[in-house]
Structures are given as structure tokens and as C-alpha cells.
Protein backbone atom coordinates (compact mmCIF):
# COMPACT_ATOMS: atom_id res chain seq x y z
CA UNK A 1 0.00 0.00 0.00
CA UNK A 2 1.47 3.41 -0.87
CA UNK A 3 2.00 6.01 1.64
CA UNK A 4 -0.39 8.30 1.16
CA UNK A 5 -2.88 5.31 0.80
CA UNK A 6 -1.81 4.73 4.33
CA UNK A 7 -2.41 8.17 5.52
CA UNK A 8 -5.95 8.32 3.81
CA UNK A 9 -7.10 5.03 5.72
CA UNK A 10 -5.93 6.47 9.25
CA UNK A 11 -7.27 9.94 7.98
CA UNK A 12 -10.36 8.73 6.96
CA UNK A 13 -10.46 6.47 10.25
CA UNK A 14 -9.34 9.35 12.69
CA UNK A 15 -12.14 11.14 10.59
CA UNK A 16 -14.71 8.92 11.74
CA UNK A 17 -13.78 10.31 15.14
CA UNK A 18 -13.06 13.89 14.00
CA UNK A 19 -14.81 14.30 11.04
CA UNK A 20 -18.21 12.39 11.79
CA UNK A 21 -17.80 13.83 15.33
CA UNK A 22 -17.58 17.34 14.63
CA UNK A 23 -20.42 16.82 11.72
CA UNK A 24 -22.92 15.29 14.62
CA UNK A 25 -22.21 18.57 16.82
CA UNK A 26 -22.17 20.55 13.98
CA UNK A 27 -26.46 18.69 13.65
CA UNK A 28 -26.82 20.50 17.13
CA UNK A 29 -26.67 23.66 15.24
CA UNK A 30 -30.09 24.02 13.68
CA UNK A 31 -31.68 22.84 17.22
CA UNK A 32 -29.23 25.00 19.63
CA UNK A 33 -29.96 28.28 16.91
CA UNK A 34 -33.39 27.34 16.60
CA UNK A 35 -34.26 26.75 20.07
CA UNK A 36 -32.15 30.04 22.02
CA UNK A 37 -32.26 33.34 21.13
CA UNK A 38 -28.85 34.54 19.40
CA UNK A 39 -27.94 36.55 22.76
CA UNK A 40 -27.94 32.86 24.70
CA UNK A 41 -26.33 30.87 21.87
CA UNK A 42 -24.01 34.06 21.92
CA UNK A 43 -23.37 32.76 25.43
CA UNK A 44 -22.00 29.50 24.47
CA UNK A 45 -19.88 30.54 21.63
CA UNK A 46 -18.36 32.93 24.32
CA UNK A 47 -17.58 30.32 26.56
CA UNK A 48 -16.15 27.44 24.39
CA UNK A 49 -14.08 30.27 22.71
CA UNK A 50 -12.58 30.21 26.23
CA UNK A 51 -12.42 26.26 27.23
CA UNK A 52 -10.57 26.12 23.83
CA UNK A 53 -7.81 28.99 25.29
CA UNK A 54 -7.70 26.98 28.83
CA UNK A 55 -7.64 23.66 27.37
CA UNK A 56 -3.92 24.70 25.30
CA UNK A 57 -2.37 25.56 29.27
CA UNK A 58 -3.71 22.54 30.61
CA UNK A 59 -1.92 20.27 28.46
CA UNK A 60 0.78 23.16 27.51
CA UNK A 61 2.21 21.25 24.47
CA UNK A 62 2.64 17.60 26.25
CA UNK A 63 1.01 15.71 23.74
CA UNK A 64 3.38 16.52 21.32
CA UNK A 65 6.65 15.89 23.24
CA UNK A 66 5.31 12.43 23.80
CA UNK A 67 4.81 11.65 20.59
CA UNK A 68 8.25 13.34 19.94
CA UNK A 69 10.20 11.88 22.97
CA UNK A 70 8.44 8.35 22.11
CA UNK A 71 10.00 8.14 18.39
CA UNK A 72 13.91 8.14 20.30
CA UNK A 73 15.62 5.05 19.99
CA UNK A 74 16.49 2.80 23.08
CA UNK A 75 13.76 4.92 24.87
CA UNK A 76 11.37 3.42 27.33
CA UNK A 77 7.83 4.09 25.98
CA UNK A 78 6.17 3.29 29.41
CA UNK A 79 8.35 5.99 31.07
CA UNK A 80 7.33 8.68 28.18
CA UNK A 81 3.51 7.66 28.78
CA UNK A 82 3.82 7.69 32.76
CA UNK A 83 5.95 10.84 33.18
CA UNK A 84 3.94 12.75 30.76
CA UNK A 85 1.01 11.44 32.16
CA UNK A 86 1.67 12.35 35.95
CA UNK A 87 2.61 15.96 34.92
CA UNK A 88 -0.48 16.35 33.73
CA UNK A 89 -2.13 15.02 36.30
CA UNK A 90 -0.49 17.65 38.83
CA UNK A 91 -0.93 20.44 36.91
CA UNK A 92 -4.45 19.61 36.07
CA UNK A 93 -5.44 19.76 39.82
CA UNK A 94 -3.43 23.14 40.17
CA UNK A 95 -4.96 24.86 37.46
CA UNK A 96 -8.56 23.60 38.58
CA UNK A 97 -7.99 25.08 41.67
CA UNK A 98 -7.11 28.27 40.36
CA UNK A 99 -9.94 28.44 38.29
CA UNK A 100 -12.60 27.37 40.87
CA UNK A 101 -11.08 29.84 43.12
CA UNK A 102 -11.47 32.87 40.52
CA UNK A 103 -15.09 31.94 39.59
CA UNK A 104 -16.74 34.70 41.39
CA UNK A 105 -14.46 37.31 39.58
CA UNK A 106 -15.50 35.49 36.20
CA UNK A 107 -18.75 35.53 36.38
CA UNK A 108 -19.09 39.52 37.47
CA UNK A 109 -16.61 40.21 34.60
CA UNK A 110 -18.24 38.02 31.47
CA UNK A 111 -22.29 38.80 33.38
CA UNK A 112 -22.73 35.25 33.79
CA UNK A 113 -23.88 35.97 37.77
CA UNK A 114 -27.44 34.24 36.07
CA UNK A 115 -25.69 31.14 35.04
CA UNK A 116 -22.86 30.36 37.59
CA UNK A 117 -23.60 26.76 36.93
CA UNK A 118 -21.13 27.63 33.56
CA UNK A 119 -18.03 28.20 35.23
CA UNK A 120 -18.24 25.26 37.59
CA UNK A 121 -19.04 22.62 34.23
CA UNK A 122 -16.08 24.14 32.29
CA UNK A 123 -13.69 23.82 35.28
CA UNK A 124 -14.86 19.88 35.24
CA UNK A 125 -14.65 19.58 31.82
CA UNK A 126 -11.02 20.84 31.17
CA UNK A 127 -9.81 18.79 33.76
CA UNK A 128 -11.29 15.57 32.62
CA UNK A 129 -10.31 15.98 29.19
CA UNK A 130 -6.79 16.93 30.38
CA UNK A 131 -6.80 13.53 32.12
CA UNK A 132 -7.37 11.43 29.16
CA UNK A 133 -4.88 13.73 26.73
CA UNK A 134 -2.34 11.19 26.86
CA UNK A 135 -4.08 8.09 26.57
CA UNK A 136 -5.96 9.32 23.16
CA UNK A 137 -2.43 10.17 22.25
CA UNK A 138 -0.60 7.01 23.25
CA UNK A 139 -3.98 5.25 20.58
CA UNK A 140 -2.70 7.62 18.13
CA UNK A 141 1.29 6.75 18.72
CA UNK A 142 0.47 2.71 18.60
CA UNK A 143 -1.77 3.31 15.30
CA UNK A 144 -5.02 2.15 16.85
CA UNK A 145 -7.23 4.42 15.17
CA UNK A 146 -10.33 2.10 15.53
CA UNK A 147 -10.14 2.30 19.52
CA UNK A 148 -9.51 6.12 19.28
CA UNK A 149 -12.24 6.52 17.01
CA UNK A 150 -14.16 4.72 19.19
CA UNK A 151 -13.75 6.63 22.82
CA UNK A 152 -14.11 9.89 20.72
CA UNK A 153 -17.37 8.91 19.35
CA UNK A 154 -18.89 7.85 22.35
CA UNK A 155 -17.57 10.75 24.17
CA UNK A 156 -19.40 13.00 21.42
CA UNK A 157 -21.85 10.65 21.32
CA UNK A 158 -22.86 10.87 25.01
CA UNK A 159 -22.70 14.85 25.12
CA UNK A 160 -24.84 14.87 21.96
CA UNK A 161 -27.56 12.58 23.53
CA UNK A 162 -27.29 14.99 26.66
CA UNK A 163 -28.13 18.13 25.24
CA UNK A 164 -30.99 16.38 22.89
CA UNK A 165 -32.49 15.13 26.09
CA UNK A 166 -32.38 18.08 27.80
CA UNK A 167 -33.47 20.34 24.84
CA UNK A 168 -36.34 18.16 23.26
CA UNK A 169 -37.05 15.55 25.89
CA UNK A 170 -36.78 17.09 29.66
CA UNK A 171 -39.72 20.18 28.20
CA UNK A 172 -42.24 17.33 28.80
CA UNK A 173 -41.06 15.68 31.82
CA UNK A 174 -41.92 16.63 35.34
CA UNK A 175 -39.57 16.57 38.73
CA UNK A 176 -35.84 16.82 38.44
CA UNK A 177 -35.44 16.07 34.87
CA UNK A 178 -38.10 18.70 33.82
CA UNK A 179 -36.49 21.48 32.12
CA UNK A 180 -35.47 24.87 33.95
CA UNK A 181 -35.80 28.10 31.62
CA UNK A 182 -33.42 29.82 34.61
CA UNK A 183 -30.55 27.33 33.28
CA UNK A 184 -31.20 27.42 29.77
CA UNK A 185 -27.68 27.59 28.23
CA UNK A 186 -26.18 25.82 30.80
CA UNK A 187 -27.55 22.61 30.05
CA UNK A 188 -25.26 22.12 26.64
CA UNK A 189 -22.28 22.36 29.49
CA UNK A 190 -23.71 20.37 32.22
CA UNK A 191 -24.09 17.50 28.88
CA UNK A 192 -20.67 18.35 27.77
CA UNK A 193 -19.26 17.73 31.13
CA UNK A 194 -21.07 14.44 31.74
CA UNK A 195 -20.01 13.24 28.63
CA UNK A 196 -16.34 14.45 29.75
CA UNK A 197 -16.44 11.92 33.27
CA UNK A 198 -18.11 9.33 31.23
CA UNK A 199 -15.24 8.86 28.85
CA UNK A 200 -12.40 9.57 31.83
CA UNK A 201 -14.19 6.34 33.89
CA UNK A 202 -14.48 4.36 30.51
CA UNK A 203 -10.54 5.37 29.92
CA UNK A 204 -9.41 4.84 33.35
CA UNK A 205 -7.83 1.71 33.08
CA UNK A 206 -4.87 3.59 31.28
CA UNK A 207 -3.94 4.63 34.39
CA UNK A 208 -4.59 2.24 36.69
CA UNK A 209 -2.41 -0.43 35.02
CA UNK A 210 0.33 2.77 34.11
CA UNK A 211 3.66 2.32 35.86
CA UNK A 212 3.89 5.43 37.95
CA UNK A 213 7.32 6.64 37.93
CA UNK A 214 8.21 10.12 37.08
CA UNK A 215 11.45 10.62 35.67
CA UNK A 216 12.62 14.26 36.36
CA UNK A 217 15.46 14.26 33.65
CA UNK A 218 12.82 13.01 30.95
CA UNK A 219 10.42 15.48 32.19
CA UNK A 220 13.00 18.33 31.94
CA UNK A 221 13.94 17.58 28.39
CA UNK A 222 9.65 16.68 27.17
CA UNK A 223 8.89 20.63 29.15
CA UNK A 224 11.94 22.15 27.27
CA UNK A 225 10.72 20.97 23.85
CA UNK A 226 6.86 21.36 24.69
CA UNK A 227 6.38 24.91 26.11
CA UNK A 228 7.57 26.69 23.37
CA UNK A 229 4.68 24.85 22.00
CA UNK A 230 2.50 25.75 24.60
CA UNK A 231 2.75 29.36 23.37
CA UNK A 232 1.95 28.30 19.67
CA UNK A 233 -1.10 26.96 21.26
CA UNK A 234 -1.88 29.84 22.82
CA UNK A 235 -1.32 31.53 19.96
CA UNK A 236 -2.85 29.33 17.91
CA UNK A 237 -6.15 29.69 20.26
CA UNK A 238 -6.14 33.28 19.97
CA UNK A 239 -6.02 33.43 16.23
CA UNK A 240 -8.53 31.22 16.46
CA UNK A 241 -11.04 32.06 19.01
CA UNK A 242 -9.84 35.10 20.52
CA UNK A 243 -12.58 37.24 18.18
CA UNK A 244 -15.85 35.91 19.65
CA UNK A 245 -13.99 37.23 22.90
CA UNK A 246 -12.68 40.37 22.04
CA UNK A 247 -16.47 41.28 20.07
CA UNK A 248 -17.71 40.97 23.90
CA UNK A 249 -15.80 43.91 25.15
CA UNK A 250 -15.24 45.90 21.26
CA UNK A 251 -18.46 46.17 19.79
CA UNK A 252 -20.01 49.72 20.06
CA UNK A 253 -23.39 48.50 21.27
CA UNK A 254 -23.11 46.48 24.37
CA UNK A 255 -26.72 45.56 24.57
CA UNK A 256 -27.14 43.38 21.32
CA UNK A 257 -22.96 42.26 21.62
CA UNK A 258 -23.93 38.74 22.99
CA UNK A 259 -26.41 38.49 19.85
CA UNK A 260 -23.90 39.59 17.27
CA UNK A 261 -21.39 36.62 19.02
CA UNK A 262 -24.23 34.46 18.47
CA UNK A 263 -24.64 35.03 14.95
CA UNK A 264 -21.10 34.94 14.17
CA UNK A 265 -20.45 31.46 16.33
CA UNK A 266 -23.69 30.30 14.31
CA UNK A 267 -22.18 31.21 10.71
CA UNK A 268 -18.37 30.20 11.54
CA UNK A 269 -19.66 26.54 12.54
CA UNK A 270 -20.74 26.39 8.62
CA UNK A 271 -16.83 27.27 8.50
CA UNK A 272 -15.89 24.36 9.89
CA UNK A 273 -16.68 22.35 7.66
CA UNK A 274 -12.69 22.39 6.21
CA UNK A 275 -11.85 22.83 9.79
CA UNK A 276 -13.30 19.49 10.21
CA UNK A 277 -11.38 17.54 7.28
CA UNK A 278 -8.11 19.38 8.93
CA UNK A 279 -8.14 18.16 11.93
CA UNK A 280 -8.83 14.66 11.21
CA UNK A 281 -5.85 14.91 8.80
CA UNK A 282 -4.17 16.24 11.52
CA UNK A 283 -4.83 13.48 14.16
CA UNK A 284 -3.47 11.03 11.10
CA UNK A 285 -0.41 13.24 9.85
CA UNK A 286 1.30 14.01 12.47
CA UNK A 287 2.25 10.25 14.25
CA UNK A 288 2.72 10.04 10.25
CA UNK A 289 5.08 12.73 9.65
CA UNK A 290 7.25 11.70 12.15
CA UNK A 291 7.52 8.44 11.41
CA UNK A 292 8.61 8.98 8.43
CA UNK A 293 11.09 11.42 8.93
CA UNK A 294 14.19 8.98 8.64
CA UNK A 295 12.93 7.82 4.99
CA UNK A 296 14.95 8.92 2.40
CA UNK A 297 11.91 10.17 0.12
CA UNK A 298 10.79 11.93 3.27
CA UNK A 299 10.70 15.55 1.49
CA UNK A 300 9.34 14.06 -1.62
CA UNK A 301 6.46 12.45 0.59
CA UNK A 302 5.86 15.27 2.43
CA UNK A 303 5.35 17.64 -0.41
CA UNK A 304 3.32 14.54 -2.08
CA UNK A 305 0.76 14.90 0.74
CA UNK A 306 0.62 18.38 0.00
CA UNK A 307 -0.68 18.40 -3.04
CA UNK A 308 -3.60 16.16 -2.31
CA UNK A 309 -4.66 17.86 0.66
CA UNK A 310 -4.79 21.35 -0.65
CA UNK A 311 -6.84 19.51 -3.40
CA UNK A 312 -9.05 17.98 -1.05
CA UNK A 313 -9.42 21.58 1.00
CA UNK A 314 -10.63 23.13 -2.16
CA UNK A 315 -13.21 20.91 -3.00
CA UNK A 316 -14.69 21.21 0.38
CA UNK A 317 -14.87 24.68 0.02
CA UNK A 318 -16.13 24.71 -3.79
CA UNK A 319 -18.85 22.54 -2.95
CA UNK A 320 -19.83 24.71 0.41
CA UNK A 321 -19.55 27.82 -1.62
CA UNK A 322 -21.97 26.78 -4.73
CA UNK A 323 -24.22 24.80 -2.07
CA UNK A 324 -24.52 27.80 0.12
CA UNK A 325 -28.47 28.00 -0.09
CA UNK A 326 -28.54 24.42 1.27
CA UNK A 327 -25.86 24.93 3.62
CA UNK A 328 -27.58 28.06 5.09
CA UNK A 329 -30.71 26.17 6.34
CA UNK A 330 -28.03 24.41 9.24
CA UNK A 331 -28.59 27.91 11.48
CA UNK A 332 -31.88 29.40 12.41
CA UNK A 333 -33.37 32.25 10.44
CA UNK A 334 -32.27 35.12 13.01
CA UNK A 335 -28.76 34.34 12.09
CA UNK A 336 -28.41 33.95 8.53
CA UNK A 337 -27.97 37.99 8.44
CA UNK A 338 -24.43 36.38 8.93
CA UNK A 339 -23.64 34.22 6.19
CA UNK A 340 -21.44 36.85 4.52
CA UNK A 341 -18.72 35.66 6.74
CA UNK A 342 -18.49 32.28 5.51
CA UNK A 343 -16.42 32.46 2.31
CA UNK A 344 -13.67 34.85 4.23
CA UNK A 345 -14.06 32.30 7.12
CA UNK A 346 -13.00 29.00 4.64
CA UNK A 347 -10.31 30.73 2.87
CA UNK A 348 -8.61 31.60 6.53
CA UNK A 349 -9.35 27.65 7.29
CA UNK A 350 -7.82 26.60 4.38
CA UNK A 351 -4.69 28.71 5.16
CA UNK A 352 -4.68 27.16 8.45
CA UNK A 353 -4.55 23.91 7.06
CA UNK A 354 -1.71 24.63 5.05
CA UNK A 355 -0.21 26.20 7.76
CA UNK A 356 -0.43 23.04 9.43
CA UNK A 357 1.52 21.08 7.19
CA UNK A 358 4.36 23.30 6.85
CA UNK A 359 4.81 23.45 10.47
CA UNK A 360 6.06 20.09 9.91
CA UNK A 361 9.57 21.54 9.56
CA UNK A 362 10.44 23.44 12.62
CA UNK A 363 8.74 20.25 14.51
CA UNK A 364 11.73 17.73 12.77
CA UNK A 365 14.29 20.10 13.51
CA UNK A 366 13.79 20.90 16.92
CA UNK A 367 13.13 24.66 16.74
CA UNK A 368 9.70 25.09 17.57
CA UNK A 369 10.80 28.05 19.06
CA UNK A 370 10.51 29.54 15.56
CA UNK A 371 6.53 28.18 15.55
CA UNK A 372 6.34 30.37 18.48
CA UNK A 373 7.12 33.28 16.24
CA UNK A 374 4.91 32.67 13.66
CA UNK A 375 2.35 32.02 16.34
CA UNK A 376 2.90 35.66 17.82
CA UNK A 377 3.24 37.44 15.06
CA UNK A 378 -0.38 35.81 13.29
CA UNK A 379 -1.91 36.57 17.35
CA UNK A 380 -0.49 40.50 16.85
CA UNK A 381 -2.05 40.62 13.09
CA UNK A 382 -5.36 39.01 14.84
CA UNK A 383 -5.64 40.96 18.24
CA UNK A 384 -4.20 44.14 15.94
CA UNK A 385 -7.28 43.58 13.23
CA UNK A 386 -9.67 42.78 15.43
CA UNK A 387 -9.31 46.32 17.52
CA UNK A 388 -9.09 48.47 13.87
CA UNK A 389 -11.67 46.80 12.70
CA UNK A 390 -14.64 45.32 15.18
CA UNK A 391 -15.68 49.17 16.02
CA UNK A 392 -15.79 50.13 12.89
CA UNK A 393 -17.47 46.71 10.78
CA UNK A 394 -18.82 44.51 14.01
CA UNK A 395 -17.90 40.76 13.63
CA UNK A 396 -17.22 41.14 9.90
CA UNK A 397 -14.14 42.53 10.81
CA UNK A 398 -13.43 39.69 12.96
CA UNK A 399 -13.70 37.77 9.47
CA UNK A 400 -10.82 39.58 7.92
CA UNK A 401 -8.75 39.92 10.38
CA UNK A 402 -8.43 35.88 10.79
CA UNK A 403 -8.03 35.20 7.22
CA UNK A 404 -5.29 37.75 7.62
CA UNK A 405 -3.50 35.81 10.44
CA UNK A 406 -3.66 32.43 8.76
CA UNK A 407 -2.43 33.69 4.96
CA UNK A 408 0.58 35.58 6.72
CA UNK A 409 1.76 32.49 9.31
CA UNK A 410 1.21 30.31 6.17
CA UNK A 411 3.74 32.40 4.19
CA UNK A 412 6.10 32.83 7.29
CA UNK A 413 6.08 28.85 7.83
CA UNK A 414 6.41 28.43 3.76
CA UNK A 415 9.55 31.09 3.36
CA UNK A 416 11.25 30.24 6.90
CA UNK A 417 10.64 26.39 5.52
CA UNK A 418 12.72 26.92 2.93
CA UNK A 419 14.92 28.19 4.69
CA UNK A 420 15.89 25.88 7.50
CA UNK A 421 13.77 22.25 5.83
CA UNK A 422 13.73 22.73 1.94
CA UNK A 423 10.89 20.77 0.34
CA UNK A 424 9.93 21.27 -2.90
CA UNK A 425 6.37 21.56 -2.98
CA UNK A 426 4.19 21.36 -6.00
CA UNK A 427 3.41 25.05 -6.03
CA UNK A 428 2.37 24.78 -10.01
CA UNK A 429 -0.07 22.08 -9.79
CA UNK A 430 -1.89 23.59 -6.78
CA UNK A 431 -2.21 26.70 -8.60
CA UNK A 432 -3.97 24.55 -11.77
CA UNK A 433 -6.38 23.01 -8.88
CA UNK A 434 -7.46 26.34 -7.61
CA UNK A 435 -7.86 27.88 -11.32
CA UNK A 436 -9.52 25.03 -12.37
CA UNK A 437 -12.25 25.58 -9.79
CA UNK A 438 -12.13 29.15 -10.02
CA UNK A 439 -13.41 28.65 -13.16
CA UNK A 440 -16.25 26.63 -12.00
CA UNK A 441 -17.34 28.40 -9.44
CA UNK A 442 -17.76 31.75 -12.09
CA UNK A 443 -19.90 29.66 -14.43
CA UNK A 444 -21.75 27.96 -11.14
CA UNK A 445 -22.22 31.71 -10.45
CA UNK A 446 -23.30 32.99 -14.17
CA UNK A 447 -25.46 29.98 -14.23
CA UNK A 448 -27.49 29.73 -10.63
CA UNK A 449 -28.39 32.36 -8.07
CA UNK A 450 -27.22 32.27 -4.93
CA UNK A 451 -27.29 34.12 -1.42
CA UNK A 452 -23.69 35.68 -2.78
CA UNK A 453 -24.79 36.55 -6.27
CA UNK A 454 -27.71 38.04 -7.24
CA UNK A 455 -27.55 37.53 -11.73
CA UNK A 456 -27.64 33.67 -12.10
CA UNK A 457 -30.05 32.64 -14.61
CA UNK A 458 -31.56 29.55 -12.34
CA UNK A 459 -33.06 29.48 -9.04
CA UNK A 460 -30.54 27.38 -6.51
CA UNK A 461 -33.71 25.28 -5.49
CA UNK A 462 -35.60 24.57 -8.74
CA UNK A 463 -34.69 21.10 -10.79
CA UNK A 464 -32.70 22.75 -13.42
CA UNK A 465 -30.71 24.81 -10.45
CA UNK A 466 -29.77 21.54 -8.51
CA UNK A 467 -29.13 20.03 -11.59
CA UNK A 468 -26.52 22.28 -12.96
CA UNK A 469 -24.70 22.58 -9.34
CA UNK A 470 -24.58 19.04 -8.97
CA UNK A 471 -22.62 18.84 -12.45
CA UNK A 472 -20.56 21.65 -11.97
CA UNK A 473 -19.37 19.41 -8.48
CA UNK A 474 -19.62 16.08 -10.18
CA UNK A 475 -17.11 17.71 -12.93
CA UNK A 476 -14.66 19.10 -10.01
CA UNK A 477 -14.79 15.62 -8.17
CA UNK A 478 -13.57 14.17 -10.98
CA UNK A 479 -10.65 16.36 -12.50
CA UNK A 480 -9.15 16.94 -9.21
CA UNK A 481 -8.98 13.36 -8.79
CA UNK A 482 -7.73 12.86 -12.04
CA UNK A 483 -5.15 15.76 -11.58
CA UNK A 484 -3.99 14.07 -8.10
CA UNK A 485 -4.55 9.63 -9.15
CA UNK A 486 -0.80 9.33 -9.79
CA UNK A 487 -0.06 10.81 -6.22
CA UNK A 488 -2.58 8.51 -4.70
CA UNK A 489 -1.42 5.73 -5.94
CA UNK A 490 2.36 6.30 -5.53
């Protein structure tokens, strides 16, 4: 089996995890929009914008030393898993603490003193999810995919059937499982963080058959090479989720800001759709990148897999883009005003998936002090952006200023690449993939109407609409595969 035949499989398999996971929660959208008013859902975009900031400093880059301190030769595996493991577990504790402690202070700052039930559910959930870091890793470092894809599923699974039960099911009931308007909100976190114990106590036996030993000189050397790291994540997070926060405390009308957070968490889900296919290539690439670091064709691999993912990216976003007026129907009516967000918002995703890939270099050289960099200077474009521009153009601005971030750390990883890890990357053919559906995206545009444009000569929803769009895709499923078969194969 060739290579990148490998890394679809465990892509595709980490996808059923990542992918179909995300896509299930990504359901909840059209019942969570539907069913709270944009200020409330505003609520819970808020929040997870900050469980995604905590959860980088609770696990402050470990994951990837161990799988970097686990590829060493004559290294004891059990001693990676266990010390990395046991840090975690001591800093998890310390940082709960913290957090419980500072609650009060929270709540009065973000005007959650109506739903103090939040604070408490996200403290429980990062540390749960902290505990069982390492153990998802260690699946991902043995190349079980099937029993990672497994514990993530019924992880998402379980929160899932929470928040269905509570939104559609506990309405009707009576006594303590009747539903409380006065918690509203708070009952996707209280399902979130039972789903977050249930897949610790179904996980636990990683640690109770774990050799606990903590080797200090291991531990050094794992720290050294992972917090640099932990600033790229933190980085990372606030290019990523730092707008929703900063539209709290920028927007010029404080009464509706919670509503304009909702309606930009509502349209940047329909985002993730690429965000989705990158991080299950993720979970698969990067066991997969370093393994195959001491190959000879390692650079010819790696720029291989390039190719074929940037193809994949664009089709995801093609057939978003010229699907939009099906796509739209996934968020309630009060938040469609905006869907003009979502083609800047794939663009930046696809940027950040190419970004990911090229990261590859400072990872196999040791200097991810120079990801730190990149990191910093994409959180100063983002944090810089995001002040200019939220007063003046509300969360549209927010938009720009994260496509912004991602196209300028993917050209600082590509250049600095060069520099340090040359690979010669098909630059030519990935140009011919995105002209090639440029071009069928204008006709898809001459030919239908859409939310975007306005001139089409077909309605999106009539026969001869669906028809043509469903060509147009069938057409660009089938030259990009054509275009990227010899890779595939390889």
C-alpha cells in the first residue's frame, strides 16, 4: 500500500472520530440556533471560545513531546507515557484550583452571575479531558485508530444525547429532569461535562495499570521541547477564538454584543466544515510525519501529501460555496444575516490547514521556538485587526482579520521552511487546482443564483438549479482526482 494510501485510511479512520464527530455537533446547530435566542447561543460561543484557550495551558504542548520523545531510539515508551502522564495530572489539579477559586471574579466580569452553573461545568470539563490527553495520544502513537475513534465517538456521542435530552425531551417531563428556563444555556455544558467523566471512567484503566514513575530528567527535556509549543497553542487559540472574545468587550453596542457573538459562532460553525477535514488529517499526519522522517523520500512524501490535501481543502470549500443555499438552512433564520462571513471564514481555514503542514519543519528540527514566532506574530495581526476593525465593521471585521493571520503564518512557515527544511512543494499544480475551480465556481455563479450573487439565470432550489450545481461538483470531483490519481497511488 502506498504512503499516502496509508495516511488516507488512518485519515479517513481518525475522521470517523473527528470528522463524523464534529459533523454530529455541527447537527446541534439548527436545534441549539433554533431553540435560544442569538444573545444565549451568543453565550455559548463565548464560553467554548474560552475552554478552547484553557484547554492549550492545561496540556501546555505535552502531547506533542510524547509523541516526539516516544519516536527516540532505546527509549522506554512506558516511562514517556507515565511521566507525561503524571505531569499532567499535577498540573491539572493546580490549574482547577485556580480556576474554581477565581469563579466569582469570572462571572461579574463576562455577566454570567445568572448562570454560575457555567463556570463550575467548564472547570470539570477541562480537567477531565486533560486527564485522558495522553491516553488518546498514546492510541494515536500505537496506530489504533479504531479504539480512538471509538472513545471519541462515544464521548461525542454521550454529550450529543445529553443536550438532545435536555433540549427536546426534559420540556415534557416533570420533577428533576423537567427542564429549567433559569438554566437554559447551561444545560449544553452540564451534557458536555457528563459526557467528559463518562469517557475519563471508561478510559481509566490507562492509568490504573500505568507504571507510575516520574522521571525528572525526561520530564525536563519533554517541558523544554513542549512549552515553546504551549505558546503556539496559545497563539494558535487566539487566532482562532480570541474574536468571539474580544467582540464581547469591542463592539459599540453592548446591549445586542452577545447576539452579534451568536450570529457569528452560528455562521463560523458552517466554516468548519474544512476545519473538520483538517483536523482529522491532523490526528493522522502528524504520528505520520514523524515516522517517516528517517525515509529517504521523506521531502518528496511530504510535499506529495501536500498536493492532495490542498486539493481535497478546495473541493470542500467549492462545494460549500456553490451549495450555500442548502448549507444556510443548518442555522436558524435570526442568524443567517451572517452568512457573509463564511467564504472569508473558509479561505482563513484553508490557510490554516496549510499552515499546518508546513509546520512540519520546525517540529523535525527541533526549533519550535521559531513556531512560536509565527504564532505571535499571526496573534499580533489578529488581536491588531480585530481592535481596527470590530468598532468600525462589528464581527465582519473579525472575518478579515483571521483570514489575515492564517495567509501571513502560512507564508512565514512556507519562506522560513525553505529556509531551514527545503521541500519542494508542488506550487504549479496547486495553482492549476485552484484555477480550475475558479473557473467553476464563475460559471456555477453565471449559471445559478445564490445568497452571494444576485444575476444567475436559475433558481438554486428549482430542478434545473440543482441540476446544474450538482454537475458543476460532479465535474470538479472528478478532474481533481484525475489531476492528483498518480499521487494517490504512488
Amino acid at each position: 500500500m502506498s504512503t499516502i494510501k496509508k495516511l488516507a485510511g488512518q485519515t479517513a479512520v481518525y475522521g470517523l472520530s473527528s470528522v463524523v464527530g464534529r459533523l454530529l455537533n455541527y447537527l446541534l446547530t439548527p436545534l441549539l440556533t433554533n431553540f435560544f435566542l442569538p444573545a444565549e447561543y451568543g453565550i455559548n460561543t463565548e464560553v467554548y471560545s474560552y475552554i478552547s484557550l484553557l484547554n492549550v495551558v492545561f496540556t501546555y504542548g505535552m502531547e506533542t513531546a510524547f509523541f516526539r520523545f516516544c519516536q527516540e531510539k532505546d527509549i522506554d515508551k512506558e516511562k514517556v507515557f507515565s511521566t507525561a502522564n503524571i505531569s499532567l495530572l499535577l498540573t491539572s489539579v493546580t490549574f482547577t484550583v485556580i480556576l474554581l477559586f477565581v469563579t466569582p471574579l469570572i462571572n461579574a466580569k463576562l455577566h454570567y452571575e445568572m448562570h454560575k452553573e457555567i463556570m463550575w461545568c467548564v472547570a470539570g470539563i477541562l480537567f477531565f479531558d486533560t486527564l485522558v490527553t495522553i491516553p488518546f495520544n498514546r492510541l494515536r502513537q500505537e496506530n489504533r485508530p479504531m479504539q480512538f475513534a471509538f472513545f471519541r465517538l462515544l464521548n461525542i456521542g454521550v454529550n450529543i444525547l445529553m443536550v438532545i435530552f435536555f433540549i427536546k425531551v426534559s420540556p415534557h417531563l416533570k420533577g428533576i429532569f423537567s427542564f429549567h428556563s433559569e438554566i437554559g444555556i447551561s444545560y449544553v455544558f452540564i451534557a458536555n461535562l457528563f459526557a467528559s467523566i463518562i469517557t475519563f471512567l471508561l478510559m481509566v484503566k490507562f492509568w490504573i495499570n500505568m507504571k507510575w514513575q516520574l522521571d525528572k530528567v525526561l520530564l525536563k527535556r519533554m517541558l523544554i521541547y513542549a512549552l515553546p509549543l504551549l505558546i503556539v497553542g496559545l497563539g494558535g487559540m487566539v487566532n482562532e477564538t480570541f474574536d468571539r472574545i474580544l467582540l464581547n468587550f469591542l463592539l459599540p453596542d453592548v446591549s445586542t454584543a452577545k447576539a452579534q457573538i451568536g450570529i457569528y459562532g452560528a455562521c463560523y460553525k458552517i466554516s468548519l466544515i474544512i476545519t473538520m477535514f483538517v483536523q482529522a488529517f491532523r490526528m493522522a499526519g502528524e504520528p505520520f510525519f514523524f515516522n517517516h522522517a528517517q525515509h529517504d523520500n521523506a521531502k518528496e512524501t511530504y510535499a506529495k501529501v501536500m498536493q492532495v490535501f490542498v486539493a481535497a481543502c478546495l473541493l470542500i470549500v467549492f462545494g460549500t460555496m456553490i451549495f450555500i443555499d442548502e448549507v444556510k438552512y443548518f442555522i436558524g433564520s435570526q442568524y443567517r444575516e451572517g452568512l457573509q462571513v463564511v467564504p472569508i471564514l473558509l479561505w482563513a481555514n484553508i490557510c490554516l490547514g496549510i499552515y499546518y503542514n508546513l509546520t512540519i519543519w520546525y517540529k523535525l528540527t527541533n526549533q519550535t521556538i521559531m513556531g512560536t514566532y509565527i504564532t505571535l506574530g499571526g496573534a499580533a495581526i489578529t488581536l491588531f485587526l480585530n481592535f481596527m476593525l470590530i468598532p468600525k465593521i462589528g464581527y465582519v471585521g473579525s472575518a478579515w482579520a483571521t483570514l489575515a493571520c492564517y495567509a501571513a503564518m502560512m507564508a512565514a512557515s512556507y519562506f522560513l521552511g525553505q529556509k531551514y527544511y527545503p521541500i519542494n512543494y508542488p506550487l504549479k499544480n496547486i495553482f492549476k487546482q485552484f484555477s480550475l475551480l475558479l473557473i467553476l465556481y464563475s460559471m456555477a455563479t453565471v449559471l445559478v443564483k445564490s445568497t452571494y450573487f444576485h444575476f444567475g439565470i436559475f433558481q438554486p432550489h428549482t430542478i434545473a438549479g440543482i441540476l446544474i450545481l450538482v454537475s458543476l461538483m460532479g465535474i470538479a470531483i472528478f478532474a481533481i482526482w484525475k489531476m492528483n490519481r498518480q499521487l494517490i497511488h504512488q
